[in-house]
PDB file of N, CA and C in Angstrom:
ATOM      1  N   UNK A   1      14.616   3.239  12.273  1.00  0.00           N
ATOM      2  CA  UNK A   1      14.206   3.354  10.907  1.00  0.00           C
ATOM      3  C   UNK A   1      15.301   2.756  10.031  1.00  0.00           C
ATOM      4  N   UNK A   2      15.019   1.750   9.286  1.00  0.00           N
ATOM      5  CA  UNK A   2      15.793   1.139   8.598  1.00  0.00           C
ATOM      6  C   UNK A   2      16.385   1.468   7.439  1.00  0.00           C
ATOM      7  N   UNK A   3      17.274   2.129   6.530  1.00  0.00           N
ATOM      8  CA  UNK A   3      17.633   2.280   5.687  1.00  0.00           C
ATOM      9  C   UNK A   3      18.155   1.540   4.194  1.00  0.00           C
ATOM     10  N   UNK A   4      18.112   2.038   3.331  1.00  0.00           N
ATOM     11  CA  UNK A   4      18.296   1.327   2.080  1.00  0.00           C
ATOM     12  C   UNK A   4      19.003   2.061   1.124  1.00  0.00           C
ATOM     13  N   UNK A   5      20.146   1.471   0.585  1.00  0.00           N
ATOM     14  CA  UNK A   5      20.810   2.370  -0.636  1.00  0.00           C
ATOM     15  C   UNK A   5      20.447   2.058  -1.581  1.00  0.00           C
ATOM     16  N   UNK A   6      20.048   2.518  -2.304  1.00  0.00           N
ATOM     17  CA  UNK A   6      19.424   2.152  -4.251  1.00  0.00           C
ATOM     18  C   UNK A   6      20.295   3.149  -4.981  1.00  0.00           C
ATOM     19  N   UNK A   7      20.207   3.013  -5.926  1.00  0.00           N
ATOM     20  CA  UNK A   7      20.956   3.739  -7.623  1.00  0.00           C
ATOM     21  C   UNK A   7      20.761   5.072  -7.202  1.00  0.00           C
ATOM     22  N   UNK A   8      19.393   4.958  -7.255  1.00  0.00           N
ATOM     23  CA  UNK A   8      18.932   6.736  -6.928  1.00  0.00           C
ATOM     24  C   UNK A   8      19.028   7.474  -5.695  1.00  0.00           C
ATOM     25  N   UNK A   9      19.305   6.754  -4.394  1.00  0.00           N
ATOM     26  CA  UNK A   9      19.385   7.793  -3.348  1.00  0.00           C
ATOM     27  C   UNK A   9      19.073   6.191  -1.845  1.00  0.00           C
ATOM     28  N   UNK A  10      18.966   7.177  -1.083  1.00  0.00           N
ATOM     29  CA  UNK A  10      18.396   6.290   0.253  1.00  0.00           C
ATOM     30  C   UNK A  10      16.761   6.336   0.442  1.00  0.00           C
ATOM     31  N   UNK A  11      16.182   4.754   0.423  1.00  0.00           N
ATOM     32  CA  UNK A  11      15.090   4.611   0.827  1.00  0.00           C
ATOM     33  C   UNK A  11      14.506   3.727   2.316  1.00  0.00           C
ATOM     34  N   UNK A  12      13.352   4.322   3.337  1.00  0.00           N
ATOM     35  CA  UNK A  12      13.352   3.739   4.700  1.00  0.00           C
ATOM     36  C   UNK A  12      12.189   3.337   4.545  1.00  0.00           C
ATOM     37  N   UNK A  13      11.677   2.846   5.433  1.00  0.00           N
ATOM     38  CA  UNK A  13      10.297   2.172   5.653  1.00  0.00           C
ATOM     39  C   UNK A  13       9.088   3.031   5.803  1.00  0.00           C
ATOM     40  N   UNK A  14       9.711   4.256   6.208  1.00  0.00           N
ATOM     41  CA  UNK A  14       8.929   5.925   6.017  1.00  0.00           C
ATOM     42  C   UNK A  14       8.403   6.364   5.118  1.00  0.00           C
ATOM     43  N   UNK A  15       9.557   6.253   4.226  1.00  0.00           N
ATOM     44  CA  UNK A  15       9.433   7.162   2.612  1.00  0.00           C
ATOM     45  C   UNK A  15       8.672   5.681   1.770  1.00  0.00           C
ATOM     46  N   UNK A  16       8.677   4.201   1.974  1.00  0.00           N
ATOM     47  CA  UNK A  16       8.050   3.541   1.260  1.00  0.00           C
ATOM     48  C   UNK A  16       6.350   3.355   1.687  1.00  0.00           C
ATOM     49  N   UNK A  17       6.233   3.590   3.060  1.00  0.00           N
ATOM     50  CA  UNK A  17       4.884   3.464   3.577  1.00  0.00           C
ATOM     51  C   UNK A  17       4.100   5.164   2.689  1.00  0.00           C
ATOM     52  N   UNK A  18       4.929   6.024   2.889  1.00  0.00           N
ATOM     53  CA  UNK A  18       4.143   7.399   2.122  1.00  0.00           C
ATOM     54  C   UNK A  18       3.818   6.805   0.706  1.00  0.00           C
ATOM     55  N   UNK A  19       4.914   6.156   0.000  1.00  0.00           N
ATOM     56  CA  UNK A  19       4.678   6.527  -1.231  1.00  0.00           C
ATOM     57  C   UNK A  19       3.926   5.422  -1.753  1.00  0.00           C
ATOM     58  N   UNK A  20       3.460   4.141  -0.941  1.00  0.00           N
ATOM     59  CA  UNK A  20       2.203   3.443  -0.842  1.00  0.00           C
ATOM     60  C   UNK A  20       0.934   4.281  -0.436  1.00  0.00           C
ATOM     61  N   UNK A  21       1.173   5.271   0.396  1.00  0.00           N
ATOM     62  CA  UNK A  21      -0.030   5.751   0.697  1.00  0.00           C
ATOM     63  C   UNK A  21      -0.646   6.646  -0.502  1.00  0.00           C
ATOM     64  N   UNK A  22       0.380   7.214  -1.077  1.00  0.00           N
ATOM     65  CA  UNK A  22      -0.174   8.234  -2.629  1.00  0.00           C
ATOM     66  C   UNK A  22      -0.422   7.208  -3.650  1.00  0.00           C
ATOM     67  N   UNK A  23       0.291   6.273  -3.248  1.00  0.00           N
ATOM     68  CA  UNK A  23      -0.704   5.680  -4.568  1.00  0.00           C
ATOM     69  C   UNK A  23      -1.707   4.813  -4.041  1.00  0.00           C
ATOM     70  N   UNK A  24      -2.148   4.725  -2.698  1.00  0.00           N
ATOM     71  CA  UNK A  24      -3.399   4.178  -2.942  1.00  0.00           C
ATOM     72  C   UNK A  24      -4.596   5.270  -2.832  1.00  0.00           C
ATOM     73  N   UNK A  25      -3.829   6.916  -2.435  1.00  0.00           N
ATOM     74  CA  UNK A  25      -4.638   7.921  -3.116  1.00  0.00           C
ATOM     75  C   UNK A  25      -5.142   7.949  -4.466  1.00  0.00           C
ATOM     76  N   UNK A  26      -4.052   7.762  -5.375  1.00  0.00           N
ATOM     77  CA  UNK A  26      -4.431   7.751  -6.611  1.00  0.00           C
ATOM     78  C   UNK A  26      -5.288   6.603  -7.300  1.00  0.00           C
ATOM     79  N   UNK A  27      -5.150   5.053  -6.720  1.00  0.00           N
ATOM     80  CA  UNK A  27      -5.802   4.609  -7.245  1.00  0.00           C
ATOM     81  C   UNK A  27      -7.201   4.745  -6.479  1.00  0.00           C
ATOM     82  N   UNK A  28      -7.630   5.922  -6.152  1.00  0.00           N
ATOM     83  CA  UNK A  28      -9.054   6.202  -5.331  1.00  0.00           C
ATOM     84  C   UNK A  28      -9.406   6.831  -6.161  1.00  0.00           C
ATOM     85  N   UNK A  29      -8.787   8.114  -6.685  1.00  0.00           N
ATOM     86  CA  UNK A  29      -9.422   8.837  -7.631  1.00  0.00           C
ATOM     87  C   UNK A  29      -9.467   8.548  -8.941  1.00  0.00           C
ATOM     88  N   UNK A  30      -8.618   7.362  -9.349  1.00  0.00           N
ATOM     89  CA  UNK A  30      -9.111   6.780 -10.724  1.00  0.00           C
ATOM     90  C   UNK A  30     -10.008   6.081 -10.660  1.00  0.00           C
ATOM     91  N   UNK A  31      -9.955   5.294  -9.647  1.00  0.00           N
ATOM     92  CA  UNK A  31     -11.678   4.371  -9.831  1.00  0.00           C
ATOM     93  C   UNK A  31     -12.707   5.005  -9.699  1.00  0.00           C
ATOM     94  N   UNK A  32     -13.093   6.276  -8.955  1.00  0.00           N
ATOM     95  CA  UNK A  32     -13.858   7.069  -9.011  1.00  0.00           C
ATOM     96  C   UNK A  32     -13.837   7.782 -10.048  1.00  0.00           C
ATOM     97  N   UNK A  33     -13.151   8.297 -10.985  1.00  0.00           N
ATOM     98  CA  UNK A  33     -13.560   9.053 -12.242  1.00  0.00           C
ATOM     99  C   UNK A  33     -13.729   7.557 -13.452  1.00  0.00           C
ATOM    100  N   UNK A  34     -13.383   6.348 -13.132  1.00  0.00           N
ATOM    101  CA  UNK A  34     -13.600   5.412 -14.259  1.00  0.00           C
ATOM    102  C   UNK A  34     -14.781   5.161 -13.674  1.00  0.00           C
ATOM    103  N   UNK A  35     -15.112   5.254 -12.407  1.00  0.00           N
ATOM    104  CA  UNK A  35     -16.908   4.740 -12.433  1.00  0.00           C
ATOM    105  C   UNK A  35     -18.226   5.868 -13.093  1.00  0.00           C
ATOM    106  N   UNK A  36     -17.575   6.873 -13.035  1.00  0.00           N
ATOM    107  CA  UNK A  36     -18.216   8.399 -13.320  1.00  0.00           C
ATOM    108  C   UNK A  36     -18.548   8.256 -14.842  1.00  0.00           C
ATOM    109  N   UNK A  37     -17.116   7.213 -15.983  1.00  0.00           N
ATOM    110  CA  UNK A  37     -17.324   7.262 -17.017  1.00  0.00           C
ATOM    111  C   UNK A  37     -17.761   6.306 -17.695  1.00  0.00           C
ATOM    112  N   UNK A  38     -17.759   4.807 -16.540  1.00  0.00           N
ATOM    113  CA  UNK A  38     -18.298   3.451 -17.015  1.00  0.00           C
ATOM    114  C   UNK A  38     -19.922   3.881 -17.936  1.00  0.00           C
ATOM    115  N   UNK A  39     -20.086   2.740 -18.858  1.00  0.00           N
ATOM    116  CA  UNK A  39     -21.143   2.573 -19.996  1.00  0.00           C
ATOM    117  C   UNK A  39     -21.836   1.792 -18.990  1.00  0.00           C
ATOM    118  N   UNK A  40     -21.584   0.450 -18.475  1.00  0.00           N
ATOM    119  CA  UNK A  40     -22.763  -0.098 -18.094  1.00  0.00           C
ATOM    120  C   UNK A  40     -22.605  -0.724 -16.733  1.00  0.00           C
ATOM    121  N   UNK A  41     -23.314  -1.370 -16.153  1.00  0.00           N
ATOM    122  CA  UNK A  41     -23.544  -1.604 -14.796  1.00  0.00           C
ATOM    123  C   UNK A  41     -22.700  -2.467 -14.513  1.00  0.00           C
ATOM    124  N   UNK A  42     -22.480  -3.373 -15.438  1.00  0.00           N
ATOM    125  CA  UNK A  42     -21.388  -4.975 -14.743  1.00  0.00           C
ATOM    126  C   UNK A  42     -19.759  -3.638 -15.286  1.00  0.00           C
ATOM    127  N   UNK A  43     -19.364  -2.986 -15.352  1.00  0.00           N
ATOM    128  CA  UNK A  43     -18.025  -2.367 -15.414  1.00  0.00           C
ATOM    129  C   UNK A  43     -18.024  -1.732 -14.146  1.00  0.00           C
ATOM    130  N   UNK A  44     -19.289  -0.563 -13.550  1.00  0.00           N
ATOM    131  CA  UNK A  44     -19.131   0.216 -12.915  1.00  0.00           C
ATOM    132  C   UNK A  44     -20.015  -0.706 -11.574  1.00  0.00           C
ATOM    133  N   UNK A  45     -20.008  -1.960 -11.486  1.00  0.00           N
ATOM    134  CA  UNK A  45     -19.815  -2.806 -10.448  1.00  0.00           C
ATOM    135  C   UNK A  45     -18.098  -3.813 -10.114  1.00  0.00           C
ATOM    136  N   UNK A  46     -17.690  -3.777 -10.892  1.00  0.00           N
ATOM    137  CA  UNK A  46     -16.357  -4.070 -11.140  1.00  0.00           C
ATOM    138  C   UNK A  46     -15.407  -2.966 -10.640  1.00  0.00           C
ATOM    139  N   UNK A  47     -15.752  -1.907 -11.086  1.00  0.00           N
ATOM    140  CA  UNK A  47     -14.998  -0.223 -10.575  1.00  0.00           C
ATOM    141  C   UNK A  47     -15.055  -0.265  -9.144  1.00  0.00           C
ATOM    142  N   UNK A  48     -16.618  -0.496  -8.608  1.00  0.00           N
ATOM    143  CA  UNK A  48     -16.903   0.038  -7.026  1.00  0.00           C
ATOM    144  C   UNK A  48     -16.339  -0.976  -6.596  1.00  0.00           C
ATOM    145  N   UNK A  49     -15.722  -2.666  -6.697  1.00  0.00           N
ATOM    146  CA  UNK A  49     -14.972  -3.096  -6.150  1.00  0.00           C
ATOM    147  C   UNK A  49     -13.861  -2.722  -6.024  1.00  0.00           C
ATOM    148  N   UNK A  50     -13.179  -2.771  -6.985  1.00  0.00           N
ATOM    149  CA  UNK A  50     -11.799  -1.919  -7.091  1.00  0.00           C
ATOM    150  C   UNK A  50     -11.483  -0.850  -6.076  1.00  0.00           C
ATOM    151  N   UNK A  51     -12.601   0.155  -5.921  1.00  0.00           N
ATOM    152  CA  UNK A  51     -12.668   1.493  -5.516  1.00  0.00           C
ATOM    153  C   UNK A  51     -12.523   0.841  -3.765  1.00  0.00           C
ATOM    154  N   UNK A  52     -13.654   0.029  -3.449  1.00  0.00           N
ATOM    155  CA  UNK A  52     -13.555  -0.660  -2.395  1.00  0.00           C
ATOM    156  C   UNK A  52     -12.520  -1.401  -1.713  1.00  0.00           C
ATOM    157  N   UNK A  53     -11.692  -1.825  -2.306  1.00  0.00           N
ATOM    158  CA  UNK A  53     -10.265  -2.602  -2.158  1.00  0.00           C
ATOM    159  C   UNK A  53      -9.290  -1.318  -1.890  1.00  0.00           C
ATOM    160  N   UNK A  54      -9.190  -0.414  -3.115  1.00  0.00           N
ATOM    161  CA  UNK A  54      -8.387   1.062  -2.371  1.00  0.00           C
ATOM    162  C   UNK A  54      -8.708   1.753  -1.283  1.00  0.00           C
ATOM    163  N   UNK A  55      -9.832   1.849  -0.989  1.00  0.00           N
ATOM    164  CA  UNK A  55     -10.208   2.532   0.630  1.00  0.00           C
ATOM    165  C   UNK A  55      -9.649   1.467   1.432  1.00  0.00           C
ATOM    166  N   UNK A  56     -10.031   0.065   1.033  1.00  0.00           N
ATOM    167  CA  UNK A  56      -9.545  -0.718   1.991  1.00  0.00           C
ATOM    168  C   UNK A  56      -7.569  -0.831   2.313  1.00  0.00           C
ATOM    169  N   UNK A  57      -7.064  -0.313   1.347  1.00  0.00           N
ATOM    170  CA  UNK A  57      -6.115  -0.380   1.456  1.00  0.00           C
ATOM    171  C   UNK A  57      -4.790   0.966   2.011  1.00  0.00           C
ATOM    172  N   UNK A  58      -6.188   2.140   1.469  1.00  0.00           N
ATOM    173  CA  UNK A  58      -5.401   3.364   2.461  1.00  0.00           C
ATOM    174  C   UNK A  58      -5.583   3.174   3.641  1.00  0.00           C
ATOM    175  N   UNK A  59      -6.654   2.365   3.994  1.00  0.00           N
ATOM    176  CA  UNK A  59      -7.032   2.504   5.342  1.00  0.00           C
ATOM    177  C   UNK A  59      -6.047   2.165   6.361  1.00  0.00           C
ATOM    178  N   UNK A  60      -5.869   0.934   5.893  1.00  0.00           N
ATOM    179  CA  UNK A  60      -4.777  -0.184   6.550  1.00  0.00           C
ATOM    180  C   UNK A  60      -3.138   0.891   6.427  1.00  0.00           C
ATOM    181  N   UNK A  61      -2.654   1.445   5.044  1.00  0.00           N
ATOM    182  CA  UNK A  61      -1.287   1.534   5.603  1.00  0.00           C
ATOM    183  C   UNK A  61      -1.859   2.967   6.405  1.00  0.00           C
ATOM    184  N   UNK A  62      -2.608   3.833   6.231  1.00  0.00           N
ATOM    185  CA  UNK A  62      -2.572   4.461   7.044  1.00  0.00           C
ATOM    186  C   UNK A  62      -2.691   4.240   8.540  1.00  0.00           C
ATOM    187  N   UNK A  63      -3.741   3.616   9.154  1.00  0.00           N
ATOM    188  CA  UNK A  63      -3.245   3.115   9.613  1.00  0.00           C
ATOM    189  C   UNK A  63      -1.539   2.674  10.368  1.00  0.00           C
ATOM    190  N   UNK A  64      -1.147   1.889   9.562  1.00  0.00           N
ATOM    191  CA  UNK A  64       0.239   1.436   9.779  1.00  0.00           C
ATOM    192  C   UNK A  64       1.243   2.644   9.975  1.00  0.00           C
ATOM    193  N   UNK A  65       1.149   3.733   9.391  1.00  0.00           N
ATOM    194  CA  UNK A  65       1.440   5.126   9.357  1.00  0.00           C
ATOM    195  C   UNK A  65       1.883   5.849  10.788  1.00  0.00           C
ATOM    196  N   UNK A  66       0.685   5.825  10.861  1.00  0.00           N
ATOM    197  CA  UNK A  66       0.016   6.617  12.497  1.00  0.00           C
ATOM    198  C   UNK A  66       0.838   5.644  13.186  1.00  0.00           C
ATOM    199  N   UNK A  67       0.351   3.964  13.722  1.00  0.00           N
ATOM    200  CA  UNK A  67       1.314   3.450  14.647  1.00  0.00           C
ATOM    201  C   UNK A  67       2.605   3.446  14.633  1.00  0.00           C
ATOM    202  N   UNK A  68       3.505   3.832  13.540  1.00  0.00           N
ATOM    203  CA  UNK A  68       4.504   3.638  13.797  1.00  0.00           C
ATOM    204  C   UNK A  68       5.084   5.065  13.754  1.00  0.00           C
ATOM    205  N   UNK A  69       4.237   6.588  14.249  1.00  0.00           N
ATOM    206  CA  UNK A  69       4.306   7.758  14.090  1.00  0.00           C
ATOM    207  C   UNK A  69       4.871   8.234  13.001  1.00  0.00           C
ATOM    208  N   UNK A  70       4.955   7.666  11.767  1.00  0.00           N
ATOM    209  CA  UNK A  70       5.324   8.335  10.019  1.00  0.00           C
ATOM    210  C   UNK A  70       4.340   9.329   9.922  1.00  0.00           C
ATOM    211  N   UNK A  71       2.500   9.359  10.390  1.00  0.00           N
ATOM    212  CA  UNK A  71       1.883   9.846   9.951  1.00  0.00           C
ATOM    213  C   UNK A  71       0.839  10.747  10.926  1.00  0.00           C
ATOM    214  N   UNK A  72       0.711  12.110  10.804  1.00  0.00           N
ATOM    215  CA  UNK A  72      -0.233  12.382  11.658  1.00  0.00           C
ATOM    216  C   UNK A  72      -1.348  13.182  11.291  1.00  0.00           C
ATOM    217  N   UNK A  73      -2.281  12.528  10.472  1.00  0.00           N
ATOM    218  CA  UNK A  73      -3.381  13.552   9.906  1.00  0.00           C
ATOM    219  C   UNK A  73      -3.924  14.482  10.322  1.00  0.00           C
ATOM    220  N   UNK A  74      -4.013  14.493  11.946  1.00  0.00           N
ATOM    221  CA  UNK A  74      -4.641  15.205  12.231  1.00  0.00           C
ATOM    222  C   UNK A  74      -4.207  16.195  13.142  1.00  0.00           C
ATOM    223  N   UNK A  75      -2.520  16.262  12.844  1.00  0.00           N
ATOM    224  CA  UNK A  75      -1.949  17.600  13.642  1.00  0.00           C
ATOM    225  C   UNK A  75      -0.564  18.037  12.268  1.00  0.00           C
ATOM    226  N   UNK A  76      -1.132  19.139  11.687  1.00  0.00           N
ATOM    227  CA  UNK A  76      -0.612  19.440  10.451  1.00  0.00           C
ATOM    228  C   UNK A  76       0.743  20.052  11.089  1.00  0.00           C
ATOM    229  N   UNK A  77       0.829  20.942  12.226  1.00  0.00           N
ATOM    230  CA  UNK A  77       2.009  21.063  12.156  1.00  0.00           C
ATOM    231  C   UNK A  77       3.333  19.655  12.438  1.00  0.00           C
ATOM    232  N   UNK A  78       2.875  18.707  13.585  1.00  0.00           N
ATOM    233  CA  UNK A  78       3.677  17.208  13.943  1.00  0.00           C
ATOM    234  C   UNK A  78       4.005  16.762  12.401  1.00  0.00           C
ATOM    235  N   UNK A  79       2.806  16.603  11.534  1.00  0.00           N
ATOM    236  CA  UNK A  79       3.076  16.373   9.988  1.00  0.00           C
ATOM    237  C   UNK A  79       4.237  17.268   9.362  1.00  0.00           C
ATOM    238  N   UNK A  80       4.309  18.577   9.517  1.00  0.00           N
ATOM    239  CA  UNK A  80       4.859  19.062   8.581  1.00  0.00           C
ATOM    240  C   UNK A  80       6.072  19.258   9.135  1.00  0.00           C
ATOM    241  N   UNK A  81       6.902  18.731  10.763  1.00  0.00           N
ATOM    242  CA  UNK A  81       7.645  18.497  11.502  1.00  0.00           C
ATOM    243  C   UNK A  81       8.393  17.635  11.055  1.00  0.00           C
ATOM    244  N   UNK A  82       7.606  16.268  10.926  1.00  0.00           N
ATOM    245  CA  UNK A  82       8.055  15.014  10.204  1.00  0.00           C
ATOM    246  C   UNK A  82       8.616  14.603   9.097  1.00  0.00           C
ATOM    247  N   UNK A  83       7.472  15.680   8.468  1.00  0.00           N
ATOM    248  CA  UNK A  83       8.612  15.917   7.086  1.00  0.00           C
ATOM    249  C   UNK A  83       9.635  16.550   6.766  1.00  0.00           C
ATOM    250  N   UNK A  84       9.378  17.749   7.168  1.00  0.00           N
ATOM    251  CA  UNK A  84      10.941  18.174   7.251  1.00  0.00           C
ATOM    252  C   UNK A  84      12.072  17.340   7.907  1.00  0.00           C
ATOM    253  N   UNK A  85      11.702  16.666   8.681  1.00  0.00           N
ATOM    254  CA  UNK A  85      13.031  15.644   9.330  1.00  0.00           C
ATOM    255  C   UNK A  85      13.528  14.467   8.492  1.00  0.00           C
ATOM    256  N   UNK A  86      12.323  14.166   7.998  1.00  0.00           N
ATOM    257  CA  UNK A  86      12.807  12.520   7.078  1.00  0.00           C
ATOM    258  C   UNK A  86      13.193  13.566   6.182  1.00  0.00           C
ATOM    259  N   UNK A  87      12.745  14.739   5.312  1.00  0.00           N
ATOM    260  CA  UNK A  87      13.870  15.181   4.302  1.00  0.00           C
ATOM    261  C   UNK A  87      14.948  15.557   4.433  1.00  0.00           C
ATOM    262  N   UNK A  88      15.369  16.337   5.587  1.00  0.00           N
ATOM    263  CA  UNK A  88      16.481  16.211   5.994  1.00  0.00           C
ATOM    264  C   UNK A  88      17.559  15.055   6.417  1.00  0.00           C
ATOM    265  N   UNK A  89      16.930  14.077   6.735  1.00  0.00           N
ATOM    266  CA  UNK A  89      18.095  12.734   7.151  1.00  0.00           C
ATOM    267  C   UNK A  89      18.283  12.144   5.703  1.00  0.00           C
ATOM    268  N   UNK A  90      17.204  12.288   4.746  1.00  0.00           N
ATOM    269  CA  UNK A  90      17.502  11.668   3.289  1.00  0.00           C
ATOM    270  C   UNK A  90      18.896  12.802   2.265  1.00  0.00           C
ATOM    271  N   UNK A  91      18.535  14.436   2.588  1.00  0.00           N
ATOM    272  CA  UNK A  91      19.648  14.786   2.005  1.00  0.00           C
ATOM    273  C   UNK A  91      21.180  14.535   3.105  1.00  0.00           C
ATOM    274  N   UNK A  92      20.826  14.053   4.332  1.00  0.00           N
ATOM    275  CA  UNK A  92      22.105  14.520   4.866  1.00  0.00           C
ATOM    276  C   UNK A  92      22.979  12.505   4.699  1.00  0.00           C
ATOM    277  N   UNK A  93      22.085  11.872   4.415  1.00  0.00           N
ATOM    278  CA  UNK A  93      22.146  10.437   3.859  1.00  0.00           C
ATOM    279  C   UNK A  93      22.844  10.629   2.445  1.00  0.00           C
ATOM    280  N   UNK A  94      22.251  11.426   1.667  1.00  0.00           N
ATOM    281  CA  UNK A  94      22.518  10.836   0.360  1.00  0.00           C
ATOM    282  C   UNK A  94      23.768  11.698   0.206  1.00  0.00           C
ATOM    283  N   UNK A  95      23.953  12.988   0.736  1.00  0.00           N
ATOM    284  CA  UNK A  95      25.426  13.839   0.625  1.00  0.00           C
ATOM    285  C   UNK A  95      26.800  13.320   1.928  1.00  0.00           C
ATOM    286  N   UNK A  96      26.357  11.975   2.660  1.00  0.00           N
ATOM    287  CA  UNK A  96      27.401  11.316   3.009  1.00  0.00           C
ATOM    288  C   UNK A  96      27.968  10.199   2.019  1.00  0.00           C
ATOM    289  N   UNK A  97      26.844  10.203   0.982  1.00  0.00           N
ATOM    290  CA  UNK A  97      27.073   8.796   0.277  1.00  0.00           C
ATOM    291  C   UNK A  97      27.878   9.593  -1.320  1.00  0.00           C
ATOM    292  N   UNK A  98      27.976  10.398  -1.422  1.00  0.00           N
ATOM    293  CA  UNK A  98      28.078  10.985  -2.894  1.00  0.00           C
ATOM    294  C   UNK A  98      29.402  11.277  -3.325  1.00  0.00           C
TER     295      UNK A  98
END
């Protein structure tokens, strides 16, 4: 796992694949509440593309996730294993660096 020092702390290929993955959560649930509020058909055909491109795109890093074991949806404790470990190597990273 590759590491990175920035201003703010240490970032890996872990913590950037998650925080691609929340936001292509989020841009799921905005295109879905902007299609909910679209006026007319050519917007809320424009939306369901959009919306379509974000599934397409959690899909994939998830995806990418799982193969490279960052991610395991479907065993909550391995998940909540994982995380505790990458948070731990990030504080024990950033309090060697401080």
């Amino acid at each position: 796992m590759q590491a990175t020092m920035t201003p703010t702390g240490v970032l890996n290929d872990q913590m950037i694949a998650a925080d691609c993955l929340i936001s292509a959560k989020n841009a799921i649930k905005g295109c879905a509440m902007a299609i909910a509020e679209a006026s007319t058909p050519e917007v809320r055909n424009t939306l369901k593309q959009h919306l379509n491109d974000a599934i397409t795109f959690h899909e994939q890093i998830s995806q990418y996730m799982v193969n490279k074991g960052y991610y395991h949806p479907t065993n909550v404790q391995e998940q909540l294993r994982l995380d505790l470990q990458a948070a731990q190597q990030v504080l024990s990273r950033y309090n060697q660096n401080v």
